[in-house]
C-alpha atoms as a PDB file:
ATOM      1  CA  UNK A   1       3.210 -20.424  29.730  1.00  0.00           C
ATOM      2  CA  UNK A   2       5.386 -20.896  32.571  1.00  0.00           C
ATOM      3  CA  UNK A   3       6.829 -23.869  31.668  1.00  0.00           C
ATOM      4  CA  UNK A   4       7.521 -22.814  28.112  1.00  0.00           C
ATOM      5  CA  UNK A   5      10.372 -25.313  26.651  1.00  0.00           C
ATOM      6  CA  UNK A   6      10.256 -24.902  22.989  1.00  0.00           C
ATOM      7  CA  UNK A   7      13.205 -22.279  21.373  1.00  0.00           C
ATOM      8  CA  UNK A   8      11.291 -19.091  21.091  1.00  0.00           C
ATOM      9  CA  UNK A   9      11.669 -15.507  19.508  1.00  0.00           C
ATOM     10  CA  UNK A  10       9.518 -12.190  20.169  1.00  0.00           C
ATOM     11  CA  UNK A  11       8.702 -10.478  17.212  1.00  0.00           C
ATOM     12  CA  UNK A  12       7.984  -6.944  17.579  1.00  0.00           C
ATOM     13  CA  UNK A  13       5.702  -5.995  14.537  1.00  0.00           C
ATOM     14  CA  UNK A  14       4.886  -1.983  13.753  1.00  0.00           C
ATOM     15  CA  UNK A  15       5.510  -0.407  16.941  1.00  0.00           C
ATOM     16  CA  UNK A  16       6.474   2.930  15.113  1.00  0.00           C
ATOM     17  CA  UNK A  17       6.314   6.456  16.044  1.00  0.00           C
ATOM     18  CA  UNK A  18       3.578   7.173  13.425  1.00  0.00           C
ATOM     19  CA  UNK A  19       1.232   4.398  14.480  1.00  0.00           C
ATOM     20  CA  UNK A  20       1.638   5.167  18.643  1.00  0.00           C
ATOM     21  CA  UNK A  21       2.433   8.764  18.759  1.00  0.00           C
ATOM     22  CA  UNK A  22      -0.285  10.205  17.769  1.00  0.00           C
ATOM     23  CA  UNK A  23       1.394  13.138  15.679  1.00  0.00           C
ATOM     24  CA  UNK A  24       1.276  11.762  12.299  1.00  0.00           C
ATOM     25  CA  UNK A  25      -2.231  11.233  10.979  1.00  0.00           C
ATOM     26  CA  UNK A  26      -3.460   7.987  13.258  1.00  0.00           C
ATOM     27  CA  UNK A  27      -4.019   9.064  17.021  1.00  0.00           C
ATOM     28  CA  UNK A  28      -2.900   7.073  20.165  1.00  0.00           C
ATOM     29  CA  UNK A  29      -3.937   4.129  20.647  1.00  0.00           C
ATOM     30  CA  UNK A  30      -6.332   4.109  23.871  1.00  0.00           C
ATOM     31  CA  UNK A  31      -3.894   1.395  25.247  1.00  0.00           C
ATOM     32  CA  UNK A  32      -0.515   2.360  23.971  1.00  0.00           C
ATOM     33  CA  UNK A  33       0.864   3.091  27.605  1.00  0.00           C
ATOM     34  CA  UNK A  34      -0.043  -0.656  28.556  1.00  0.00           C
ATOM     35  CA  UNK A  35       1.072  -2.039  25.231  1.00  0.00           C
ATOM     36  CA  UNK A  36       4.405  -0.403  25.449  1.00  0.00           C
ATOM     37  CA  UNK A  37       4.721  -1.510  29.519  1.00  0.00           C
ATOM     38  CA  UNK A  38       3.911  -5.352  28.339  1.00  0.00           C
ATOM     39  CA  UNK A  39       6.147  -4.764  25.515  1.00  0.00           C
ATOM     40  CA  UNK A  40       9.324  -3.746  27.282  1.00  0.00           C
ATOM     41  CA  UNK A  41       8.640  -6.229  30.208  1.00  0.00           C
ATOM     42  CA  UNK A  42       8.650  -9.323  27.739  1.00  0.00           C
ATOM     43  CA  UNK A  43      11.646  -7.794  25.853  1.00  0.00           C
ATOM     44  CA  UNK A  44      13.345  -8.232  29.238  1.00  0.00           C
ATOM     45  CA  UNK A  45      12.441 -11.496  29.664  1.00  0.00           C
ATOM     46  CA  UNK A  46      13.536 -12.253  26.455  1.00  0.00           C
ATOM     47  CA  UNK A  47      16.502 -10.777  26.778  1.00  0.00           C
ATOM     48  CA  UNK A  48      17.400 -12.804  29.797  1.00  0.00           C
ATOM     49  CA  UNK A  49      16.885 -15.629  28.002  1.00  0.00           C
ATOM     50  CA  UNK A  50      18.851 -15.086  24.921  1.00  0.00           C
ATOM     51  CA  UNK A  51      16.112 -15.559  23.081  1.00  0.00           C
ATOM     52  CA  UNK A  52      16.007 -14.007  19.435  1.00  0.00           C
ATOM     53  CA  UNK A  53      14.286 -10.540  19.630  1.00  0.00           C
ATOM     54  CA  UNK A  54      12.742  -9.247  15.501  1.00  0.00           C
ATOM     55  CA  UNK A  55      11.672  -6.089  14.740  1.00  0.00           C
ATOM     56  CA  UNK A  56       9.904  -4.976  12.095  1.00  0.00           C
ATOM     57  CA  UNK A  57       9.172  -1.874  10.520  1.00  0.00           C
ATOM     58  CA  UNK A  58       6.136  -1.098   7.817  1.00  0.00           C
ATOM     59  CA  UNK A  59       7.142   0.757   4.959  1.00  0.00           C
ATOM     60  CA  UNK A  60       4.766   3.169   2.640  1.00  0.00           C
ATOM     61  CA  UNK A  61       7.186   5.067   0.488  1.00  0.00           C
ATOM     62  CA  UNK A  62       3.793   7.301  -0.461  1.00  0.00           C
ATOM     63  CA  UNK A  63       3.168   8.022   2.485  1.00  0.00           C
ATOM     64  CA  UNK A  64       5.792  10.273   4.531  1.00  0.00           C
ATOM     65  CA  UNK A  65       5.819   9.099   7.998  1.00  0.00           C
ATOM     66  CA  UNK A  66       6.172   5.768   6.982  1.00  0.00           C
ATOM     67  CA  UNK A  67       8.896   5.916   4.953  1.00  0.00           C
ATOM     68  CA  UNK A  68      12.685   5.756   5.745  1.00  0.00           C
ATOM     69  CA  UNK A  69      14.030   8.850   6.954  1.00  0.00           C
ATOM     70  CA  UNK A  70      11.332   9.932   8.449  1.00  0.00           C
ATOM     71  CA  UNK A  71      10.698  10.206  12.385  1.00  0.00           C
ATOM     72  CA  UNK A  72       7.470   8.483  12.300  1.00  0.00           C
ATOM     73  CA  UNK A  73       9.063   5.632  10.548  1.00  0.00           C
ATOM     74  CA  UNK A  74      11.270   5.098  13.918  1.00  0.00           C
ATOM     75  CA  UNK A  75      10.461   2.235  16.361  1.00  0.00           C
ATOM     76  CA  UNK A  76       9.110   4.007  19.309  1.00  0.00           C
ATOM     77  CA  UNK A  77      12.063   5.104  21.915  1.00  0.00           C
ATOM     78  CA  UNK A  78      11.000   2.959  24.557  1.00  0.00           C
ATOM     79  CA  UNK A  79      11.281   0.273  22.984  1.00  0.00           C
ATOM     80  CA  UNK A  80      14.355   0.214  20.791  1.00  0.00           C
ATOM     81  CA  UNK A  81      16.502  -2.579  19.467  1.00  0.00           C
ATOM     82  CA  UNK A  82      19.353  -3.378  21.122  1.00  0.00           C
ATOM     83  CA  UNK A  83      22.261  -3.589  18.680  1.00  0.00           C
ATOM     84  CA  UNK A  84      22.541  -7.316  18.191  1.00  0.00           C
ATOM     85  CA  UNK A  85      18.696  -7.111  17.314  1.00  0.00           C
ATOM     86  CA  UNK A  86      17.522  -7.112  13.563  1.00  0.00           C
ATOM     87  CA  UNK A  87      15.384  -4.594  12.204  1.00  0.00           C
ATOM     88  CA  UNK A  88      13.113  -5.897   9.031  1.00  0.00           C
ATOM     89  CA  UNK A  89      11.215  -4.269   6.621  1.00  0.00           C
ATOM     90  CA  UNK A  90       7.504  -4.815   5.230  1.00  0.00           C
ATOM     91  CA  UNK A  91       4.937  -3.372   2.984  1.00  0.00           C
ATOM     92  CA  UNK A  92       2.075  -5.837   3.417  1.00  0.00           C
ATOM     93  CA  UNK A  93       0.372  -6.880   6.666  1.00  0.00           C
ATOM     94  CA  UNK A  94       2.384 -10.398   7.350  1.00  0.00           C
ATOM     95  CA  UNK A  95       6.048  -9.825   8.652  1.00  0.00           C
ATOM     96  CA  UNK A  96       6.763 -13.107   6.804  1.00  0.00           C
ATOM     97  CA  UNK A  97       6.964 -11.128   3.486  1.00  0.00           C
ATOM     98  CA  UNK A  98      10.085 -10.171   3.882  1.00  0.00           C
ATOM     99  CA  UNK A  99      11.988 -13.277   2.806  1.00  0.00           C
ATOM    100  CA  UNK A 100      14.916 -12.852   5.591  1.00  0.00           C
ATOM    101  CA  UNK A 101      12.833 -13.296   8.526  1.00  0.00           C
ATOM    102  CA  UNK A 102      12.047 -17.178   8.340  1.00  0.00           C
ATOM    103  CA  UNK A 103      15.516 -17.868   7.589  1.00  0.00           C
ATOM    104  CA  UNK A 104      16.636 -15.954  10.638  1.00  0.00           C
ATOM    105  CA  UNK A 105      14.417 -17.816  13.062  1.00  0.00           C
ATOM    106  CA  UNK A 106      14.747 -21.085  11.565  1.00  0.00           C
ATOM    107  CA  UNK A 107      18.515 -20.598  11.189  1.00  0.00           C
ATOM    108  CA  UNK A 108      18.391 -20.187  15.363  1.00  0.00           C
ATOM    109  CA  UNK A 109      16.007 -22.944  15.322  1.00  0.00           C
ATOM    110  CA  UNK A 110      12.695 -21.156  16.599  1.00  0.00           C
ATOM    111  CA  UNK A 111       9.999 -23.243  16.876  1.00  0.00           C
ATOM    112  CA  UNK A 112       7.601 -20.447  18.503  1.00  0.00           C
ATOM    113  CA  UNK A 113       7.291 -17.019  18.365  1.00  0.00           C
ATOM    114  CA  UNK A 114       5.384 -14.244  20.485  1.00  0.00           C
ATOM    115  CA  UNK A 115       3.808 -11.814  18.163  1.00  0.00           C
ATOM    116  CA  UNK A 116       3.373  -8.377  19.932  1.00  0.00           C
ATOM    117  CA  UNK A 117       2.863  -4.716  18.348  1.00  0.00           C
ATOM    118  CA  UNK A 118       0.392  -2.830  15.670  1.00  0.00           C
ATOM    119  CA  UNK A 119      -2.122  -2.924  14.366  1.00  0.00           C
ATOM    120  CA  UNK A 120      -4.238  -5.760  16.345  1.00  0.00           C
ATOM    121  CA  UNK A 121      -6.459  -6.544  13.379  1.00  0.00           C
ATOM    122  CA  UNK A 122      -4.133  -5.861  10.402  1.00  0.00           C
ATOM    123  CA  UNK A 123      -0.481  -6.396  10.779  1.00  0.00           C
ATOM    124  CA  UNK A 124      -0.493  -8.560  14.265  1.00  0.00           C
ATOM    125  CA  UNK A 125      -3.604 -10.638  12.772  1.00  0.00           C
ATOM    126  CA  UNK A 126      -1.495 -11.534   9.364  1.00  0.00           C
ATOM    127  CA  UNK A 127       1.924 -12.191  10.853  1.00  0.00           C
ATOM    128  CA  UNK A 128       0.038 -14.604  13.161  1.00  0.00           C
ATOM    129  CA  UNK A 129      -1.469 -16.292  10.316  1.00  0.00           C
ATOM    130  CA  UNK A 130       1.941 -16.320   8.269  1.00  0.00           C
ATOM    131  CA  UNK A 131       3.435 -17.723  11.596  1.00  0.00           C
ATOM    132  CA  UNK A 132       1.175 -20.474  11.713  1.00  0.00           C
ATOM    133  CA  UNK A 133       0.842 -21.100   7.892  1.00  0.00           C
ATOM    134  CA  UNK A 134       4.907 -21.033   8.221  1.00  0.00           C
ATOM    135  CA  UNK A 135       4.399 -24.428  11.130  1.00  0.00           C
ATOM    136  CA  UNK A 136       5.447 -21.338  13.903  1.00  0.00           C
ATOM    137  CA  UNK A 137       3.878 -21.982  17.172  1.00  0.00           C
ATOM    138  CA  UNK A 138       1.911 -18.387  18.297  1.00  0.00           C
ATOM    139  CA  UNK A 139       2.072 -17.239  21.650  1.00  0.00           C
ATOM    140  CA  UNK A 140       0.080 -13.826  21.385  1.00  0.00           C
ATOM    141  CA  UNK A 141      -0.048 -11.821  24.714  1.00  0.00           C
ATOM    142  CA  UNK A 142      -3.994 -10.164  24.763  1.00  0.00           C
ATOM    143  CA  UNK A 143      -2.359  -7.216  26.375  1.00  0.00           C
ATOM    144  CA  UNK A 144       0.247  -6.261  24.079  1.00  0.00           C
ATOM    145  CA  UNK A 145      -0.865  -5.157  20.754  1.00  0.00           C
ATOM    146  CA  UNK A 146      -2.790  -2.427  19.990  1.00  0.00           C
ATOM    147  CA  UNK A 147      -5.237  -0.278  17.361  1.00  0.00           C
ATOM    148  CA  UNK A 148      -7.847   1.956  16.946  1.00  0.00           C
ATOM    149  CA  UNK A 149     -11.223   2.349  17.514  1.00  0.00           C
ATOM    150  CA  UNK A 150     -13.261   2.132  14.320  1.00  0.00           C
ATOM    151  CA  UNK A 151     -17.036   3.376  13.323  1.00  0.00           C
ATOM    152  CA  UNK A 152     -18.285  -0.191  14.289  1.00  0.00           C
ATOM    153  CA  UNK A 153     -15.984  -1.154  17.040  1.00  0.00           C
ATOM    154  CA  UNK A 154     -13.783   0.154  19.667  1.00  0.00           C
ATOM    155  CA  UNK A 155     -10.030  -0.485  20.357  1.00  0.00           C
ATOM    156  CA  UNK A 156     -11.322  -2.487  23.269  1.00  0.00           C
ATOM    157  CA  UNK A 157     -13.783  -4.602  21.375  1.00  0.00           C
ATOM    158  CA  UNK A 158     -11.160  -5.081  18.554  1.00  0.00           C
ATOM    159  CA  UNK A 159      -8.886  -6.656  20.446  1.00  0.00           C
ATOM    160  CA  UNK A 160     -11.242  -8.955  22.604  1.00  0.00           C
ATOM    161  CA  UNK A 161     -12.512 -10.042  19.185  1.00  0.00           C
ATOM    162  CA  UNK A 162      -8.611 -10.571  17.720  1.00  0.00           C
ATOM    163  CA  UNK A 163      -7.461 -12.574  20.658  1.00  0.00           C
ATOM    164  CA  UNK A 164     -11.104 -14.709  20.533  1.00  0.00           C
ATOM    165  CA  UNK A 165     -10.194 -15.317  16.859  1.00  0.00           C
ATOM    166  CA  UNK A 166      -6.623 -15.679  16.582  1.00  0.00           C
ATOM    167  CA  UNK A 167      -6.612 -17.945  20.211  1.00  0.00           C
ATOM    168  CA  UNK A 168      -9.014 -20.939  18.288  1.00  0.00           C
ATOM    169  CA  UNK A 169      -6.449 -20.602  15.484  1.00  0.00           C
ATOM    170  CA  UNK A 170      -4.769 -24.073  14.417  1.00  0.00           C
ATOM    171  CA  UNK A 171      -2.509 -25.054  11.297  1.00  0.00           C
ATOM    172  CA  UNK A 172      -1.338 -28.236  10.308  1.00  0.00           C
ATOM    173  CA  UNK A 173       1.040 -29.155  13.305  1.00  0.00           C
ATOM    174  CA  UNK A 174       0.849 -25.477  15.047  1.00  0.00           C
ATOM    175  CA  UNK A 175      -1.616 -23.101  17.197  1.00  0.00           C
ATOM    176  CA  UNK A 176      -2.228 -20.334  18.808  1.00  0.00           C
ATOM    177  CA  UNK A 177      -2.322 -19.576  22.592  1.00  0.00           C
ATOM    178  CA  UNK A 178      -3.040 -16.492  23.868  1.00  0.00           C
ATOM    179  CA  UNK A 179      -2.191 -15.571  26.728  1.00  0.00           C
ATOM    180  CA  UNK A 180      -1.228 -12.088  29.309  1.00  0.00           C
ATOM    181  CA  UNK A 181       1.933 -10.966  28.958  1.00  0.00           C
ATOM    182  CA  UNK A 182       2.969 -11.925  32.593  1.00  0.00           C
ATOM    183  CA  UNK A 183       2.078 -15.919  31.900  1.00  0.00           C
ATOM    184  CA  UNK A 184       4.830 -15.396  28.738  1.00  0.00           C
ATOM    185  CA  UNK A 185       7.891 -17.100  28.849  1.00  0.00           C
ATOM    186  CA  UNK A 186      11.417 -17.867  26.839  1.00  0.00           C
ATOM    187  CA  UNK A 187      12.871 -20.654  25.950  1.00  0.00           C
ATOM    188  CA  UNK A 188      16.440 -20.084  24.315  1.00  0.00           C
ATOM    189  CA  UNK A 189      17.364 -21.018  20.644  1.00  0.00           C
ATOM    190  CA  UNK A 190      20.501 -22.720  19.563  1.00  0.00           C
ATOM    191  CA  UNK A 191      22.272 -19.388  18.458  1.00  0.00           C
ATOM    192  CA  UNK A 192      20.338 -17.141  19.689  1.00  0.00           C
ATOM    193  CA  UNK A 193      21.559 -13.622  20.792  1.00  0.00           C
ATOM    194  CA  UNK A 194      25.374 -14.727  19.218  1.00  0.00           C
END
Protein backbone atom coordinates (compact mmCIF):
# COMPACT_ATOMS: atom_id res chain seq x y z
CA UNK A 1 0.00 0.00 0.00
CA UNK A 2 2.92 2.05 -0.55
CA UNK A 3 1.83 3.83 -3.27
CA UNK A 4 -1.56 4.61 -1.81
CA UNK A 5 -3.06 7.76 -3.88
CA UNK A 6 -6.67 7.81 -3.12
CA UNK A 7 -7.84 10.57 -0.09
CA UNK A 8 -7.94 8.37 2.92
CA UNK A 9 -9.16 8.48 6.66
CA UNK A 10 -8.33 5.98 9.69
CA UNK A 11 -11.16 5.17 11.60
CA UNK A 12 -10.51 4.09 15.00
CA UNK A 13 -13.59 1.89 16.03
CA UNK A 14 -14.04 0.73 20.01
CA UNK A 15 -10.69 1.03 21.31
CA UNK A 16 -12.13 1.76 24.89
CA UNK A 17 -10.88 1.20 28.28
CA UNK A 18 -13.59 -1.44 29.00
CA UNK A 19 -12.95 -3.56 25.92
CA UNK A 20 -8.72 -3.46 26.31
CA UNK A 21 -8.22 -3.03 29.94
CA UNK A 22 -9.24 -5.82 31.21
CA UNK A 23 -10.93 -4.32 34.48
CA UNK A 24 -14.43 -4.12 33.44
CA UNK A 25 -16.01 -7.48 32.73
CA UNK A 26 -14.13 -8.51 29.17
CA UNK A 27 -10.33 -9.37 29.81
CA UNK A 28 -7.32 -8.24 27.63
CA UNK A 29 -7.18 -9.01 24.57
CA UNK A 30 -4.13 -11.56 24.01
CA UNK A 31 -2.86 -8.95 21.41
CA UNK A 32 -3.83 -5.62 22.80
CA UNK A 33 -0.06 -4.51 23.29
CA UNK A 34 0.48 -5.10 19.40
CA UNK A 35 -2.88 -3.68 18.47
CA UNK A 36 -2.30 -0.54 20.37
CA UNK A 37 1.66 -0.33 18.90
CA UNK A 38 0.07 -0.70 15.14
CA UNK A 39 -2.54 1.62 16.20
CA UNK A 40 -0.48 4.58 17.33
CA UNK A 41 2.15 3.98 14.52
CA UNK A 42 -0.59 4.43 11.70
CA UNK A 43 -2.13 7.36 13.67
CA UNK A 44 1.30 8.91 13.06
CA UNK A 45 1.36 8.30 9.70
CA UNK A 46 -1.83 9.64 9.37
CA UNK A 47 -1.19 12.43 11.07
CA UNK A 48 1.68 13.35 8.85
CA UNK A 49 -0.40 13.21 6.18
CA UNK A 50 -3.28 15.28 7.20
CA UNK A 51 -5.33 12.71 6.67
CA UNK A 52 -8.81 12.65 8.56
CA UNK A 53 -8.41 10.59 11.81
CA UNK A 54 -12.49 9.15 13.36
CA UNK A 55 -13.01 7.82 16.47
CA UNK A 56 -15.65 6.10 17.67
CA UNK A 57 -16.97 5.16 20.83
CA UNK A 58 -19.78 2.21 21.59
CA UNK A 59 -22.38 3.18 23.81
CA UNK A 60 -24.61 0.71 26.21
CA UNK A 61 -26.42 3.05 28.52
CA UNK A 62 -27.36 -0.49 30.52
CA UNK A 63 -24.41 -1.34 30.88
CA UNK A 64 -22.00 0.94 33.15
CA UNK A 65 -18.66 0.89 31.65
CA UNK A 66 -19.96 1.62 28.48
CA UNK A 67 -21.79 4.42 29.08
CA UNK A 68 -20.78 8.16 29.19
CA UNK A 69 -19.20 9.13 32.26
CA UNK A 70 -17.79 6.26 32.94
CA UNK A 71 -13.89 5.39 32.76
CA UNK A 72 -14.34 2.36 30.76
CA UNK A 73 -16.25 4.31 28.26
CA UNK A 74 -12.81 6.38 27.60
CA UNK A 75 -10.70 5.72 24.44
CA UNK A 76 -7.69 4.04 25.78
CA UNK A 77 -4.81 6.73 26.88
CA UNK A 78 -2.45 5.74 24.40
CA UNK A 79 -4.25 6.36 21.92
CA UNK A 80 -6.24 9.54 22.36
CA UNK A 81 -7.68 12.02 19.92
CA UNK A 82 -5.93 14.84 19.23
CA UNK A 83 -8.19 17.89 19.53
CA UNK A 84 -9.01 18.56 15.91
CA UNK A 85 -10.11 14.76 15.85
CA UNK A 86 -13.91 13.80 16.11
CA UNK A 87 -15.16 11.50 18.54
CA UNK A 88 -18.58 9.55 17.36
CA UNK A 89 -20.94 7.63 19.04
CA UNK A 90 -22.61 4.07 18.29
CA UNK A 91 -24.87 1.50 19.71
CA UNK A 92 -24.85 -1.12 16.96
CA UNK A 93 -21.83 -2.89 15.45
CA UNK A 94 -21.35 -0.58 12.08
CA UNK A 95 -19.77 2.93 12.85
CA UNK A 96 -21.87 4.06 9.85
CA UNK A 97 -24.97 4.25 12.16
CA UNK A 98 -24.28 7.23 13.36
CA UNK A 99 -25.52 9.49 10.56
CA UNK A 100 -22.53 12.20 10.97
CA UNK A 101 -19.79 10.02 10.05
CA UNK A 102 -20.39 9.63 6.15
CA UNK A 103 -20.98 13.18 5.86
CA UNK A 104 -17.70 13.94 7.56
CA UNK A 105 -15.60 11.79 5.27
CA UNK A 106 -17.38 12.52 2.21
CA UNK A 107 -17.47 16.23 3.08
CA UNK A 108 -13.29 15.84 3.06
CA UNK A 109 -13.74 13.75 0.11
CA UNK A 110 -12.51 10.21 1.45
CA UNK A 111 -12.60 7.72 -0.89
CA UNK A 112 -10.88 4.98 1.50
CA UNK A 113 -10.71 4.34 4.88
CA UNK A 114 -8.47 2.06 7.24
CA UNK A 115 -10.65 0.38 9.73
CA UNK A 116 -8.60 -0.48 12.92
CA UNK A 117 -9.86 -1.26 16.66
CA UNK A 118 -12.50 -3.76 18.57
CA UNK A 119 -13.97 -6.17 18.37
CA UNK A 120 -12.40 -8.11 15.17
CA UNK A 121 -15.56 -10.08 14.49
CA UNK A 122 -18.31 -7.67 15.67
CA UNK A 123 -17.75 -4.01 15.44
CA UNK A 124 -14.49 -4.00 12.95
CA UNK A 125 -16.37 -6.81 10.75
CA UNK A 126 -19.70 -4.44 10.40
CA UNK A 127 -18.07 -1.06 9.91
CA UNK A 128 -16.12 -2.82 7.12
CA UNK A 129 -19.20 -4.00 5.59
CA UNK A 130 -21.02 -0.50 6.08
CA UNK A 131 -17.75 0.94 4.50
CA UNK A 132 -18.04 -1.04 1.55
CA UNK A 133 -21.91 -1.10 1.28
CA UNK A 134 -21.32 2.91 1.69
CA UNK A 135 -18.78 2.58 -2.01
CA UNK A 136 -15.67 3.17 0.87
CA UNK A 137 -12.58 1.50 -0.24
CA UNK A 138 -11.25 -0.87 3.03
CA UNK A 139 -7.80 -1.00 3.85
CA UNK A 140 -7.87 -3.30 7.08
CA UNK A 141 -4.38 -3.81 8.72
CA UNK A 142 -4.43 -7.89 10.00
CA UNK A 143 -2.45 -6.64 12.91
CA UNK A 144 -4.48 -4.02 14.32
CA UNK A 145 -7.75 -5.05 15.64
CA UNK A 146 -8.37 -7.19 18.25
CA UNK A 147 -10.94 -9.69 20.41
CA UNK A 148 -11.31 -12.48 22.42
CA UNK A 149 -10.92 -15.90 22.45
CA UNK A 150 -14.25 -17.73 22.36
CA UNK A 151 -15.36 -21.55 23.35
CA UNK A 152 -14.81 -22.50 19.60
CA UNK A 153 -12.02 -20.27 18.59
CA UNK A 154 -9.15 -18.35 19.82
CA UNK A 155 -8.29 -14.60 19.47
CA UNK A 156 -5.66 -15.84 17.08
CA UNK A 157 -7.90 -17.98 14.94
CA UNK A 158 -10.58 -15.17 14.99
CA UNK A 159 -8.70 -12.86 13.45
CA UNK A 160 -6.92 -15.09 10.74
CA UNK A 161 -10.50 -16.06 9.89
CA UNK A 162 -11.76 -12.06 9.87
CA UNK A 163 -8.96 -10.88 7.70
CA UNK A 164 -9.51 -14.28 5.26
CA UNK A 165 -13.16 -13.12 5.10
CA UNK A 166 -13.24 -9.52 5.10
CA UNK A 167 -9.85 -9.49 2.50
CA UNK A 168 -12.19 -11.47 -0.50
CA UNK A 169 -14.78 -8.81 0.35
CA UNK A 170 -16.06 -6.74 -2.83
CA UNK A 171 -19.11 -4.23 -3.28
CA UNK A 172 -20.32 -2.70 -6.23
CA UNK A 173 -17.27 -0.41 -7.22
CA UNK A 174 -15.21 -1.05 -3.77
CA UNK A 175 -13.01 -3.85 -1.85
CA UNK A 176 -11.19 -4.82 0.67
CA UNK A 177 -7.36 -5.19 1.04
CA UNK A 178 -5.85 -6.28 3.90
CA UNK A 179 -2.87 -5.68 4.61
CA UNK A 180 0.08 -5.20 7.89
CA UNK A 181 0.04 -2.15 9.33
CA UNK A 182 3.63 -1.23 8.11
CA UNK A 183 2.51 -1.68 4.14
CA UNK A 184 -0.41 1.17 5.23
CA UNK A 185 -0.27 4.37 3.81
CA UNK A 186 -2.11 8.06 3.58
CA UNK A 187 -3.16 9.83 1.04
CA UNK A 188 -4.51 13.41 2.09
CA UNK A 189 -8.18 14.62 1.62
CA UNK A 190 -9.22 17.96 0.32
CA UNK A 191 -9.89 19.45 3.90
CA UNK A 192 -8.58 17.25 5.82
CA UNK A 193 -7.08 18.06 9.31
CA UNK A 194 -8.50 22.04 8.73
Amino acid sequence: MSDQTNPTALIVVDVQRALTDGDYGDPKPENREAMLANIQSLLGKARDAGAQVVYIQHREDAYPPMSPGHPGFDIEPSIAPGDDEPSFQKTVGNSFSNPELEPLLRGKGVTDLVVVGMQTENCVTATTHGAIELGFNVILPVDAHATYDTDEETAQEIIARTNSTLGALTGADSKVITVPSAEVAFAHAAGAGE
